[in-house]
Protein backbone atom coordinates (compact mmCIF):
# COMPACT_ATOMS: atom_id res chain seq x y z
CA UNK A 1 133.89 -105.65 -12.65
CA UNK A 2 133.70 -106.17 -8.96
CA UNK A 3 135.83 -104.10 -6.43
CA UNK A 4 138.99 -106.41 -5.19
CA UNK A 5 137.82 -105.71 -1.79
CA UNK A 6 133.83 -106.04 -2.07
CA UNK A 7 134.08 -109.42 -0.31
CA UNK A 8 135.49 -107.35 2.96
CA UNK A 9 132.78 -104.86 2.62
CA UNK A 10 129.89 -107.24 2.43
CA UNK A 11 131.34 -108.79 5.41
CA UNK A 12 132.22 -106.03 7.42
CA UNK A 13 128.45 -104.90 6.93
CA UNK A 14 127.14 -107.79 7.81
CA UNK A 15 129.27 -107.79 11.49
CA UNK A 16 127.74 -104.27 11.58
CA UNK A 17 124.81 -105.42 11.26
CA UNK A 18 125.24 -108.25 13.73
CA UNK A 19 126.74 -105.77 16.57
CA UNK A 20 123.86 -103.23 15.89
CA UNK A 21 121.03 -106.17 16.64
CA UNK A 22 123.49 -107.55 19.80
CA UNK A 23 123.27 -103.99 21.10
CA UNK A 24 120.14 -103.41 21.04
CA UNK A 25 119.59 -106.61 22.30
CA UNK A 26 121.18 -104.97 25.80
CA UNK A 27 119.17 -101.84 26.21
CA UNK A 28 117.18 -101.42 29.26
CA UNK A 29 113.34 -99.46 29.39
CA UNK A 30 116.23 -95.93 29.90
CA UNK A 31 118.12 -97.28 26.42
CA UNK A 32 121.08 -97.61 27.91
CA UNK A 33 123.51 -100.78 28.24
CA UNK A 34 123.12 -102.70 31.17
CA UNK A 35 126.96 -102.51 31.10
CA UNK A 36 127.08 -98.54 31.00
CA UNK A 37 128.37 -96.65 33.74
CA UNK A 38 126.47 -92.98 34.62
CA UNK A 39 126.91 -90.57 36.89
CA UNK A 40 124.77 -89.20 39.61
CA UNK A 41 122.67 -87.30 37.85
CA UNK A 42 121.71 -90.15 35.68
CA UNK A 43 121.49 -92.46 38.43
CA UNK A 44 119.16 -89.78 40.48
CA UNK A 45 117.19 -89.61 37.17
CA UNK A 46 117.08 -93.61 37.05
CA UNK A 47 116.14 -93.90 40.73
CA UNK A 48 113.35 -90.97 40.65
CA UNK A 49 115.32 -89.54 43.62
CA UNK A 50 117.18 -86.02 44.59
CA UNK A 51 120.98 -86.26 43.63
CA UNK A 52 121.17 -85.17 47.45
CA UNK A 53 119.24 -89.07 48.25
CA UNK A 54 121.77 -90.64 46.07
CA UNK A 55 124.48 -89.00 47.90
CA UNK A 56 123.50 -90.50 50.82
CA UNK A 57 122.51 -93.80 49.67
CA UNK A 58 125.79 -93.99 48.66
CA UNK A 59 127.65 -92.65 51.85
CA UNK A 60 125.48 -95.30 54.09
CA UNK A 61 126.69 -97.48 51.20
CA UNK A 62 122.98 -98.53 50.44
CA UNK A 63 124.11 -98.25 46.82
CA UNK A 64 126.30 -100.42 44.84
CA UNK A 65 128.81 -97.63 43.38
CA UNK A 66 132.01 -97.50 41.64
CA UNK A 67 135.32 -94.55 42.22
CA UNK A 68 137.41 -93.51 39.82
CA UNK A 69 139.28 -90.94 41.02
CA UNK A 70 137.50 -88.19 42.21
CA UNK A 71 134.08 -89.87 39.89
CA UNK A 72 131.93 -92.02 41.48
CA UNK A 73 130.10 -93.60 38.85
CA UNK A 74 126.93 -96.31 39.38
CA UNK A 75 126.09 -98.71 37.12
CA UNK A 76 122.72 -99.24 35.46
CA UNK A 77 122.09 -102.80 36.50
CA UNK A 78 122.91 -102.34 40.15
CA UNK A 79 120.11 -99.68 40.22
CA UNK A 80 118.16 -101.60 38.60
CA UNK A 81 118.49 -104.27 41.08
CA UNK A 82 118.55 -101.66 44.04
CA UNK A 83 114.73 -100.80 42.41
CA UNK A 84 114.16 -104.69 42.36
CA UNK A 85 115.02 -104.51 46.40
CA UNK A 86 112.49 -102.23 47.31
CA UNK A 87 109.81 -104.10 45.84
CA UNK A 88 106.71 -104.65 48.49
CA UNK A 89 104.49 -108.28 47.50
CA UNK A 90 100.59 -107.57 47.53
CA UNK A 91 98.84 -108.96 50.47
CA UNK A 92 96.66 -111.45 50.19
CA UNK A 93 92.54 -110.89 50.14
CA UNK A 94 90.85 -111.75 52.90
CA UNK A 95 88.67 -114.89 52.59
């Protein structure tokens, strides 16, 4: 005989299973969510910079940055898009 509720556990594993693949779906090359929020270490990490650089980037507001309080907090798209800024085009071969 079948559990009264096995219907509601088939189901609720299969929206498990649904958010799992969704998620994953979101991760960036750090597996993170491109939603997520980090601090500065993370974000000096992310960046390949000094916490020190970040601090300034962020007090010349260079970088995008969120405050919370006494937090600041950064979020992993807009360094990702602060990476995306910095990027220098080849130059063309001489002909």
């Amino acid at each position: 005989m079948e559990h009264p509720y096995q219907p509601l556990f088939d189901r609720l594993d299969d929206l498990g299973r649904r958010l799992d693949k969704a998620i994953e779906g979101s991760l960036n090359e750090h597996g993170l969510s491109k939603f997520e929020f980090v601090r500065i270490e993370e974000a000096a990490g992310i960046l390949g910079v000094a916490i020190p650089t970040v601090r300034a980037y962020t007090a010349k507001k260079k970088l995008r940055h969120y405050k919370r309080g006494h937090y600041v907090y950064y979020k992993i798209g807009d360094l990702n898009e602060f990476i995306e800024k910095g990027r220098i085009e080849p130059k063309k071969a001489f002909s």
